[in-house]
N, C-alpha and C. Protein backbone atom coordinates (compact mmCIF):
# COMPACT_ATOMS: atom_id res chain seq x y z
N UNK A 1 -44.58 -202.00 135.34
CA UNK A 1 -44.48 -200.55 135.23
C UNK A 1 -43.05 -200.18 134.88
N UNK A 2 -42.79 -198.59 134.17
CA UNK A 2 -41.54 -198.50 133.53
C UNK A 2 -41.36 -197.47 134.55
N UNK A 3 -40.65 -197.16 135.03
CA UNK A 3 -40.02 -195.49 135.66
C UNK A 3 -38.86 -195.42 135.21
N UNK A 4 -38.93 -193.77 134.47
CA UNK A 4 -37.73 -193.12 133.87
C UNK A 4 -37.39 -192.25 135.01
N UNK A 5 -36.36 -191.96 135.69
CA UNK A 5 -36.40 -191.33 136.63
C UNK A 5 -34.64 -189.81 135.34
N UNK A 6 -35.10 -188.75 134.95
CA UNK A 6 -34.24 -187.41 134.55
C UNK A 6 -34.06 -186.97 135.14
N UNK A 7 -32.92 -187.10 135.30
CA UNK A 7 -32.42 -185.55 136.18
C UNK A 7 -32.25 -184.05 135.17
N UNK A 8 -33.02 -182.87 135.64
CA UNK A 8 -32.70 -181.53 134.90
C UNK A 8 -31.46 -182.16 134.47
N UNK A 9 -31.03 -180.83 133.00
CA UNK A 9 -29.62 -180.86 132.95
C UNK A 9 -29.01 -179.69 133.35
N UNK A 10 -27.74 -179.75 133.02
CA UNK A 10 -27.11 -177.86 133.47
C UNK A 10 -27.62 -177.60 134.17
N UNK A 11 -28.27 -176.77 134.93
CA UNK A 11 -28.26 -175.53 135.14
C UNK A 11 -27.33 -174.19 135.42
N UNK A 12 -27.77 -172.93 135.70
CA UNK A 12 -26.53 -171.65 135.64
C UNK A 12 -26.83 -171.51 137.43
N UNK A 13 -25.71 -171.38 138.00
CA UNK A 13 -25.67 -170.67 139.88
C UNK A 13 -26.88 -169.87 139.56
N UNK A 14 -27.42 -169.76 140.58
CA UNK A 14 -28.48 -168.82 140.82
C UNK A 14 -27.79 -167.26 141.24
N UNK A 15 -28.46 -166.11 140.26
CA UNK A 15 -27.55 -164.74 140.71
C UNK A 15 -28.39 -163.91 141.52
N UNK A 16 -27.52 -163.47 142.42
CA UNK A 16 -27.72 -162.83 143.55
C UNK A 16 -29.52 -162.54 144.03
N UNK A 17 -30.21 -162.93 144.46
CA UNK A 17 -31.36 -162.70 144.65
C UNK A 17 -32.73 -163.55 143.94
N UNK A 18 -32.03 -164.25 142.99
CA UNK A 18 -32.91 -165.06 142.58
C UNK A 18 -33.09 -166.75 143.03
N UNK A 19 -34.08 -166.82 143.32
CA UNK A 19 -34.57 -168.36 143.80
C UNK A 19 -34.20 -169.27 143.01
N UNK A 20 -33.99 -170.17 143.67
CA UNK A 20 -33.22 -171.45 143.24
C UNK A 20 -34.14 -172.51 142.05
N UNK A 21 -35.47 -172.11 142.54
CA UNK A 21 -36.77 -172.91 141.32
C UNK A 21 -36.39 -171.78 140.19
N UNK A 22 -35.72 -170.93 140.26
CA UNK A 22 -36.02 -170.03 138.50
C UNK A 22 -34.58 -170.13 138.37
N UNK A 23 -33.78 -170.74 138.49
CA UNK A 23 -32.39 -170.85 137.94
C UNK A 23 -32.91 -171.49 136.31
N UNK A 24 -32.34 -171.12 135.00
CA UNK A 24 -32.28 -171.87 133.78
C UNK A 24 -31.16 -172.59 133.72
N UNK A 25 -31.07 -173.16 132.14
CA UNK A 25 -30.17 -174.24 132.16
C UNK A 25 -29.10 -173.35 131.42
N UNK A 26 -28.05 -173.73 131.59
CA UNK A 26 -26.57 -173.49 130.86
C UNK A 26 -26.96 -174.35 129.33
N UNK A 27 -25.91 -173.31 128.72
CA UNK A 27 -25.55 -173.46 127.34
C UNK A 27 -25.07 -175.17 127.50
N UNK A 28 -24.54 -175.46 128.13
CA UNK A 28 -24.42 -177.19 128.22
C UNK A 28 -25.60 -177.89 128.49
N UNK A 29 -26.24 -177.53 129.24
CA UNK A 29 -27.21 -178.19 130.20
C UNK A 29 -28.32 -178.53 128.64
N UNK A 30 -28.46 -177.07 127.86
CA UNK A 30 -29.28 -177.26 126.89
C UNK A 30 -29.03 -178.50 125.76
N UNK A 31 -27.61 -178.60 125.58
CA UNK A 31 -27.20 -179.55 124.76
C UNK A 31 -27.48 -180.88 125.25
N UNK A 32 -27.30 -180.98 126.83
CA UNK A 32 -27.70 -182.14 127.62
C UNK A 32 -29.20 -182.64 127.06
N UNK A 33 -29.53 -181.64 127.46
CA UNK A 33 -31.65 -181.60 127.36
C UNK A 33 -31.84 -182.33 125.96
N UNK A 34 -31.48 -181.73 124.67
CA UNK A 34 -31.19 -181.92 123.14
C UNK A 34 -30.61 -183.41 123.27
N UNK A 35 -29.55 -183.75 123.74
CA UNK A 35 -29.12 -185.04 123.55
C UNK A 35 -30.13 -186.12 123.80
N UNK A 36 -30.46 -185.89 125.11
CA UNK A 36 -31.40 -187.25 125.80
C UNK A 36 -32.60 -187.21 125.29
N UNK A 37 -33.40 -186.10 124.87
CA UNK A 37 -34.51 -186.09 124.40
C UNK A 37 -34.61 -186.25 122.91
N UNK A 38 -33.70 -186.49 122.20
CA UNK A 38 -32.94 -187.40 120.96
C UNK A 38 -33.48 -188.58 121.15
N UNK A 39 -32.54 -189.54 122.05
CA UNK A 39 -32.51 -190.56 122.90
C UNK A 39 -34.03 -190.96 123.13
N UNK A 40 -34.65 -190.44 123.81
CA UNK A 40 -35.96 -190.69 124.60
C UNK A 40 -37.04 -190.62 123.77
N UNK A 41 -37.23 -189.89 122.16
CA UNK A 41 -38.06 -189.58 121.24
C UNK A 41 -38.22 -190.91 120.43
N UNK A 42 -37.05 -191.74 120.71
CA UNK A 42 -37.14 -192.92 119.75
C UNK A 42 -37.31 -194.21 120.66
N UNK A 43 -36.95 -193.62 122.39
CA UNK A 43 -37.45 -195.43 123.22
C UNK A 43 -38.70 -195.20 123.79
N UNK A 44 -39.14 -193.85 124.24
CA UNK A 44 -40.52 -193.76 124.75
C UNK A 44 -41.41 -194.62 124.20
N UNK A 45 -42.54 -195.09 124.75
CA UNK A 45 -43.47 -195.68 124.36
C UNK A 45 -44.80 -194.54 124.02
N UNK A 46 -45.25 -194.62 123.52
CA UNK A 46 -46.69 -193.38 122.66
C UNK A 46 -47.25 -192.56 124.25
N UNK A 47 -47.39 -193.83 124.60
CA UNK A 47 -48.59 -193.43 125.98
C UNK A 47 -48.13 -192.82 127.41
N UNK A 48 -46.24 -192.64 127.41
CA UNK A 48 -45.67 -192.22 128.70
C UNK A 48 -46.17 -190.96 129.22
N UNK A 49 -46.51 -191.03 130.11
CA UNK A 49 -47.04 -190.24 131.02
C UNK A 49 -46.23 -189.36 131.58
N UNK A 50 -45.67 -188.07 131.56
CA UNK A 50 -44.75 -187.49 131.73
C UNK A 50 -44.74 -186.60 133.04
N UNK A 51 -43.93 -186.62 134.03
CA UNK A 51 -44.51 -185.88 135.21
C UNK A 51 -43.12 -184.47 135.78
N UNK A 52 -43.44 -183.54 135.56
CA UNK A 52 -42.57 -182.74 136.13
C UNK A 52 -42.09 -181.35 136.82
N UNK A 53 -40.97 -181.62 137.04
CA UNK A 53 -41.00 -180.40 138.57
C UNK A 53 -41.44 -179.17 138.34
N UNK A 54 -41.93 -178.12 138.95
CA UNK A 54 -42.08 -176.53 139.04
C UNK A 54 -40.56 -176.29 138.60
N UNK A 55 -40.09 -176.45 138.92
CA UNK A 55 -38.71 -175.90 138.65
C UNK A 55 -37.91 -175.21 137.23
N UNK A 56 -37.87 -173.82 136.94
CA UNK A 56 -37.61 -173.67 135.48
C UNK A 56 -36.55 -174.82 135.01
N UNK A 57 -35.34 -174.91 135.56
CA UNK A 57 -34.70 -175.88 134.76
C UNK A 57 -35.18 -177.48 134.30
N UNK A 58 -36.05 -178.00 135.27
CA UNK A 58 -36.77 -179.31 134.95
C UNK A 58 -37.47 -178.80 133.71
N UNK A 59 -38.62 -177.61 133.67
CA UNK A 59 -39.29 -177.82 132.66
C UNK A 59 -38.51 -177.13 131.15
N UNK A 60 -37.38 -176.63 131.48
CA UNK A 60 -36.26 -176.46 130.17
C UNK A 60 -36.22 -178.03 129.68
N UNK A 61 -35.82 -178.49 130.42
CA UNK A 61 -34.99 -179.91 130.23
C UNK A 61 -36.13 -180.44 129.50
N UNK A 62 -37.22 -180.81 130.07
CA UNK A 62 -38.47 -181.11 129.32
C UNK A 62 -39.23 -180.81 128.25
N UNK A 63 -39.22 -179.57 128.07
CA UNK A 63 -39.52 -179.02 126.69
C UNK A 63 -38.70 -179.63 125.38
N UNK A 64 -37.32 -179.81 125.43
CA UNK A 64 -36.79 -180.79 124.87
C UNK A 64 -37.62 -181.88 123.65
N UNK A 65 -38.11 -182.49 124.32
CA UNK A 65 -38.84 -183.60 124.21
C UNK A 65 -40.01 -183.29 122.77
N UNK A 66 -40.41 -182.05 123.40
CA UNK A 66 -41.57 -181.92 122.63
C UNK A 66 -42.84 -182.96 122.52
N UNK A 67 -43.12 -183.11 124.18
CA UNK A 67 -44.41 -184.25 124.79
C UNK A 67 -44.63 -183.05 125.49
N UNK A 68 -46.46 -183.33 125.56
CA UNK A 68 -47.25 -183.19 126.50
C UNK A 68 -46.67 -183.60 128.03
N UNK A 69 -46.44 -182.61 128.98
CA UNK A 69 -46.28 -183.09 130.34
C UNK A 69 -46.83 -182.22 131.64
N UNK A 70 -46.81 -183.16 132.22
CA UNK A 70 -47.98 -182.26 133.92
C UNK A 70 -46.47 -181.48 134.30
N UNK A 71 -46.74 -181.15 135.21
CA UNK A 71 -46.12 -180.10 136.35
C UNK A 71 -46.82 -180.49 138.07
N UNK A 72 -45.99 -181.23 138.10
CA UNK A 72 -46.27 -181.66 139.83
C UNK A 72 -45.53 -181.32 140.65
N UNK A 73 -45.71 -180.55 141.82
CA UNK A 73 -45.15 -180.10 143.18
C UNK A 73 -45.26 -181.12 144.16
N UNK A 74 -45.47 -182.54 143.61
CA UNK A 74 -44.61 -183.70 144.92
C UNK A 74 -43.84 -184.04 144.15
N UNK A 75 -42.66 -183.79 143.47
CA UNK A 75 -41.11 -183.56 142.63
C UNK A 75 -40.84 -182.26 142.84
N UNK A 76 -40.84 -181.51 142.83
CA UNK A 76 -39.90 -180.22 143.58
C UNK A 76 -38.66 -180.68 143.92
N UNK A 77 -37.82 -179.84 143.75
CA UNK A 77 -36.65 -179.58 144.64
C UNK A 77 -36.70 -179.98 146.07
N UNK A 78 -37.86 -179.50 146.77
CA UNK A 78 -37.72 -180.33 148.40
C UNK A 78 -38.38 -181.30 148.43
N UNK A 79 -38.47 -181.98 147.16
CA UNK A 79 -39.40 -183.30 147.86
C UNK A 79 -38.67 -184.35 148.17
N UNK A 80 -39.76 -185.51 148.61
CA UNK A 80 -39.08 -186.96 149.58
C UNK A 80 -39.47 -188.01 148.09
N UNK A 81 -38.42 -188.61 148.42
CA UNK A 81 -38.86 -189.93 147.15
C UNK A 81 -39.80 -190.94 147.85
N UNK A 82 -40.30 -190.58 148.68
CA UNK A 82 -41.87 -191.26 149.08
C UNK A 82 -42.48 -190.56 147.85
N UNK A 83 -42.79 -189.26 147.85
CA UNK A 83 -43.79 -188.12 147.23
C UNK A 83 -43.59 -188.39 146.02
N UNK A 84 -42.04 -188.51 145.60
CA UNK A 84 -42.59 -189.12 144.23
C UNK A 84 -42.69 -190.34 143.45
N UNK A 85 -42.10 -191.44 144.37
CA UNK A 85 -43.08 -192.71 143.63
C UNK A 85 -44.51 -192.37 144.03
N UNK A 86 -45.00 -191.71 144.90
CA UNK A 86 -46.48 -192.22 144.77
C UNK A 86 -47.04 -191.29 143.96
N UNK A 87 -46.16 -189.93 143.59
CA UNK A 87 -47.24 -189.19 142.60
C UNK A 87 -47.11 -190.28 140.77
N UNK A 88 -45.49 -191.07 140.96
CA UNK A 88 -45.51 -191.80 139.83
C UNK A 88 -46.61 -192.65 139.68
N UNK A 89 -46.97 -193.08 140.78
CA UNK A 89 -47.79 -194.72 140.65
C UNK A 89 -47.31 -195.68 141.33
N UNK A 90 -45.85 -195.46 141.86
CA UNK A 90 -45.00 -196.88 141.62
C UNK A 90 -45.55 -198.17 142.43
N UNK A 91 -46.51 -197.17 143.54
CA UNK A 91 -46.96 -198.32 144.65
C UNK A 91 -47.94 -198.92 144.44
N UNK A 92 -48.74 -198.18 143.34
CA UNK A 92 -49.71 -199.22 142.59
C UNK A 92 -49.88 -200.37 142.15
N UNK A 93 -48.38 -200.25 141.11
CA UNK A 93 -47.78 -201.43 140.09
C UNK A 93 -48.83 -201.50 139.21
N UNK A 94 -49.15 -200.51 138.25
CA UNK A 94 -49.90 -200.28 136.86
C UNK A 94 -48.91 -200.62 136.15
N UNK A 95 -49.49 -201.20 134.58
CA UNK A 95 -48.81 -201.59 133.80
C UNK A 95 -48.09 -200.16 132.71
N UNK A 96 -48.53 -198.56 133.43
CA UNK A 96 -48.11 -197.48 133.19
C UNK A 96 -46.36 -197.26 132.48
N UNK A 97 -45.77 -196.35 131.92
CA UNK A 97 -44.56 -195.69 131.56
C UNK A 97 -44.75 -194.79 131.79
N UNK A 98 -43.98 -194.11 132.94
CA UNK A 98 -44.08 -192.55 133.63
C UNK A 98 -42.28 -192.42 133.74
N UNK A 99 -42.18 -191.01 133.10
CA UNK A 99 -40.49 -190.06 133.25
C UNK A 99 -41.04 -189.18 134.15
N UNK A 100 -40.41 -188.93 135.03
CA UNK A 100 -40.32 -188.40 135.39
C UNK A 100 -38.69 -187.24 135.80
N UNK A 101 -38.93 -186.18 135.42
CA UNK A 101 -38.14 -185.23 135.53
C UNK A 101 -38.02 -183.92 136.62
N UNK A 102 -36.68 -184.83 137.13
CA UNK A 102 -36.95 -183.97 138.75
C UNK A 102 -35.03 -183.61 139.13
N UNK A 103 -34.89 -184.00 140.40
CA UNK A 103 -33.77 -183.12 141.00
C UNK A 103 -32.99 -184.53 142.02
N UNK A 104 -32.10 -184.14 142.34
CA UNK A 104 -30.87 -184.55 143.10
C UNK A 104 -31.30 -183.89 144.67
N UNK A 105 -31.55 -184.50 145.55
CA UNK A 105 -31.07 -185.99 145.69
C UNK A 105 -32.42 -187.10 146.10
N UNK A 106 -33.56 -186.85 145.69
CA UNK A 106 -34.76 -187.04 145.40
C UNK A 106 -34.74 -188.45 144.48
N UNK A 107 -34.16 -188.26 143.46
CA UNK A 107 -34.01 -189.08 142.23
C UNK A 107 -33.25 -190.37 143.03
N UNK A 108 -31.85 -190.15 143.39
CA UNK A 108 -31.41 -191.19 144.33
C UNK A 108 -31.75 -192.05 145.06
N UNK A 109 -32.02 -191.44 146.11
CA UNK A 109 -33.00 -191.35 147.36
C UNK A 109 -34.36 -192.65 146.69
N UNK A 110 -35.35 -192.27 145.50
CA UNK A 110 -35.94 -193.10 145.30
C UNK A 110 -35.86 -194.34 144.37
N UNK A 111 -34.35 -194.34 143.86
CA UNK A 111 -33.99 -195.73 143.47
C UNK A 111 -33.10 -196.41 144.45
N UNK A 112 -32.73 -195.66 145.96
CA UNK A 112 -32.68 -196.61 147.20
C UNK A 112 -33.45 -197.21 147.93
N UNK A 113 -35.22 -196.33 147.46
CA UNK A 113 -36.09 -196.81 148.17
C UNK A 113 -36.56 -198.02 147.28
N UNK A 114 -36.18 -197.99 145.74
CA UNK A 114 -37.13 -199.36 144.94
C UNK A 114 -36.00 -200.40 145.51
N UNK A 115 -35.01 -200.28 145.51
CA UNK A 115 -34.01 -201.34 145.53
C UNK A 115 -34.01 -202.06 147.06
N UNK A 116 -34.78 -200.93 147.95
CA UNK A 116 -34.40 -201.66 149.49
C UNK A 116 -32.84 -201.12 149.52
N UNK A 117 -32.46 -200.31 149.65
CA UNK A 117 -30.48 -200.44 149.23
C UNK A 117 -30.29 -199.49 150.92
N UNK A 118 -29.64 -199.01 151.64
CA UNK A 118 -29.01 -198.70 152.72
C UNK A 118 -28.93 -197.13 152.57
N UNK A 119 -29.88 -196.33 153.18
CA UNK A 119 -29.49 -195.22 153.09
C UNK A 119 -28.10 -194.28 153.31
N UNK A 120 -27.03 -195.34 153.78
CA UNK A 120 -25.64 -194.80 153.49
C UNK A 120 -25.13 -195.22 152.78
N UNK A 121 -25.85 -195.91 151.41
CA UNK A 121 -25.26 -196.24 150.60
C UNK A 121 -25.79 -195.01 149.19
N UNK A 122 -24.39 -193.82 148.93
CA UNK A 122 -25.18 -193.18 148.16
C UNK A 122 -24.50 -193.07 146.58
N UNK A 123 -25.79 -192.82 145.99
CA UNK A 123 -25.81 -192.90 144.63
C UNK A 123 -25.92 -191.71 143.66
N UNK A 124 -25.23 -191.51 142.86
CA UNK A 124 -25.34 -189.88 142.19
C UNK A 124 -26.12 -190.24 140.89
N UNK A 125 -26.95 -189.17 140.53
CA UNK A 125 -27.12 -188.88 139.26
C UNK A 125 -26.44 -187.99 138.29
N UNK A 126 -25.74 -188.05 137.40
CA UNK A 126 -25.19 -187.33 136.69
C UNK A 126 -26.42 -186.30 135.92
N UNK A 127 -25.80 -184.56 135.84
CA UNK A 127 -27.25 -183.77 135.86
C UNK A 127 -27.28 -184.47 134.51
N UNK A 128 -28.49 -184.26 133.64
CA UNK A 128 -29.06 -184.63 132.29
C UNK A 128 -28.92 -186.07 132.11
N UNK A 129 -28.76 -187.12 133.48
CA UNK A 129 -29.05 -188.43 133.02
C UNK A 129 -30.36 -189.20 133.24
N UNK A 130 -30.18 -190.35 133.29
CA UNK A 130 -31.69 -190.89 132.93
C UNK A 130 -31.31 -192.14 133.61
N UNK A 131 -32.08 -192.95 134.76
CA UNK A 131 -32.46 -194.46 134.64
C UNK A 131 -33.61 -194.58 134.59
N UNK A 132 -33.44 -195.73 134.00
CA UNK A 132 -34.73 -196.61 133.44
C UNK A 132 -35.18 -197.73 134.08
N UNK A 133 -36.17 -197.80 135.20
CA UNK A 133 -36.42 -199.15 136.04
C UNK A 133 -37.64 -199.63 136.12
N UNK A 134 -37.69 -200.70 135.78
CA UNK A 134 -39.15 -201.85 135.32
C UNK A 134 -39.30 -202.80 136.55
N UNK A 135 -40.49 -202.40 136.68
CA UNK A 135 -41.22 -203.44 137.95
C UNK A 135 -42.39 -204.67 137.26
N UNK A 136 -41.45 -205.73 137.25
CA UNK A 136 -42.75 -207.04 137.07
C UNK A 136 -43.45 -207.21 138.07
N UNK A 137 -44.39 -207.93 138.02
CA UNK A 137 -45.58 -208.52 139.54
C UNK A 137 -45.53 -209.61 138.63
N UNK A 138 -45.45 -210.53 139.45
CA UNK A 138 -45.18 -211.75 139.61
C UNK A 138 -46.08 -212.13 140.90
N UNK A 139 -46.98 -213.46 140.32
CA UNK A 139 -48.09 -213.95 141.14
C UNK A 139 -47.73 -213.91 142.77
N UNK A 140 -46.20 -214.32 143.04
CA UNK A 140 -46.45 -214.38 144.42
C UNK A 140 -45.22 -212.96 144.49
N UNK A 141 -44.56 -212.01 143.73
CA UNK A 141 -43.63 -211.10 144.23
C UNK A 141 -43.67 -210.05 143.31
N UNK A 142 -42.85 -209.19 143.78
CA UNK A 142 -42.59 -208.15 142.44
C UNK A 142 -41.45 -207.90 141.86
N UNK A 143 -40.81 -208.00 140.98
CA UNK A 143 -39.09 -207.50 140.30
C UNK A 143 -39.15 -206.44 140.13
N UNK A 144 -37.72 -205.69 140.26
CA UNK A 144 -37.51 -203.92 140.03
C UNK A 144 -36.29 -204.72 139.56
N UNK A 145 -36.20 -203.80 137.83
CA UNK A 145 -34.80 -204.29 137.85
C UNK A 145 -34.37 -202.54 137.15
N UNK A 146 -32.79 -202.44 137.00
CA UNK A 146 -32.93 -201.44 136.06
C UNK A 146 -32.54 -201.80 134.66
N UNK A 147 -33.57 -201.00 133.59
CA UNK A 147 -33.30 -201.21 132.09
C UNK A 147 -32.43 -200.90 131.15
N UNK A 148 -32.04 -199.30 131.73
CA UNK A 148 -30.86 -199.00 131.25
C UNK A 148 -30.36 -197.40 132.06
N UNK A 149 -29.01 -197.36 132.09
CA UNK A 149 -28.82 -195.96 132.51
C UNK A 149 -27.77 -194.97 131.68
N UNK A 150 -28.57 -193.97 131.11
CA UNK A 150 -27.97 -193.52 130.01
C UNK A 150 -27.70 -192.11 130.52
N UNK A 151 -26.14 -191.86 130.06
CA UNK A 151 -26.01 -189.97 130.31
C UNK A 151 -25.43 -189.05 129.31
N UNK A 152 -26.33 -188.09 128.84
CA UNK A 152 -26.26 -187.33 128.14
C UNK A 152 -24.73 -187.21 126.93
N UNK A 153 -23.46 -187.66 127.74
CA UNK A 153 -22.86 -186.81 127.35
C UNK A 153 -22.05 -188.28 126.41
N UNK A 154 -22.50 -189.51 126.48
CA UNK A 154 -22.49 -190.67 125.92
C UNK A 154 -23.46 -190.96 124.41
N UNK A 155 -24.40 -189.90 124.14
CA UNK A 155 -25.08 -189.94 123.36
C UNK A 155 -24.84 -189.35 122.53
């Protein structure tokens, strides 16, 4: 299995009274979105399965792309990276390619949970970046390795 794990890009502070799920993306954030989905139009595979947050700025970031994609509320802003490897699949181990496009510190959080890694050991996503992590099964185990980690502003 492939997991793309995006982080939104940009976004603008949220102004006075408005909720934090309808914040949009900044004039950067958009260029972010534009860059990676450059990037991602030419490594995707046909069949990726695209999964992403309620959140206006996730689905800015996503539109990008110009793919077909769900809208799932176990990626939210408050979710647990339990909620979203399993809305990915990951615990399945299908031979699937799922991006998923979600939020900080969620995204982290669940490449500490593939790795086994120390929950005080913490890891940032840069907003509008991307890792890329492939799980083999192997007769008696499974490999997670990562494929590549690319950020926006490198592209």
């Amino acid at each position: 299995m492939d997991l793309l794990l995006w982080r939104h890009a940009h976004a603008l502070d949220a102004t006075l009274g408005q909720a934090d799920i309808d914040r949009p993306l900044s004039v950067k954030g958009e260029k972010q979105a534009q860059k990676m989905s450059a990037w991602l139009r030419v490594q995707l595979p046909k069949d990726t399965f695209i999964l992403c947050s309620p959140a206006l700025r996730t689905r800015q970031t996503v539109s990008y792309l110009n793919l077909p994609y769900t809208i799932c509320e176990d990626i939210s802003p408050q979710s647990t990276a339990s909620s979203l490897l399993s809305a990915a699949g990951w615990t399945h181990a299908t031979e699937a390619t799922v991006l998923v496009v979600g939020h900080q510190p969620c995204l982290s959080d669940a490449v500490t949970a593939i790795f086994e890694m120390h929950s005080s050991e913490s890891l940032s996503f840069r907003k509008g970046s991307l890792w890329w992590i492939r799980k083999r099964i192997r007769p008696i185990s499974h490999e997670s390795f990562i494929l590549t980690i690319q950020d926006p502003e490198l592209l």
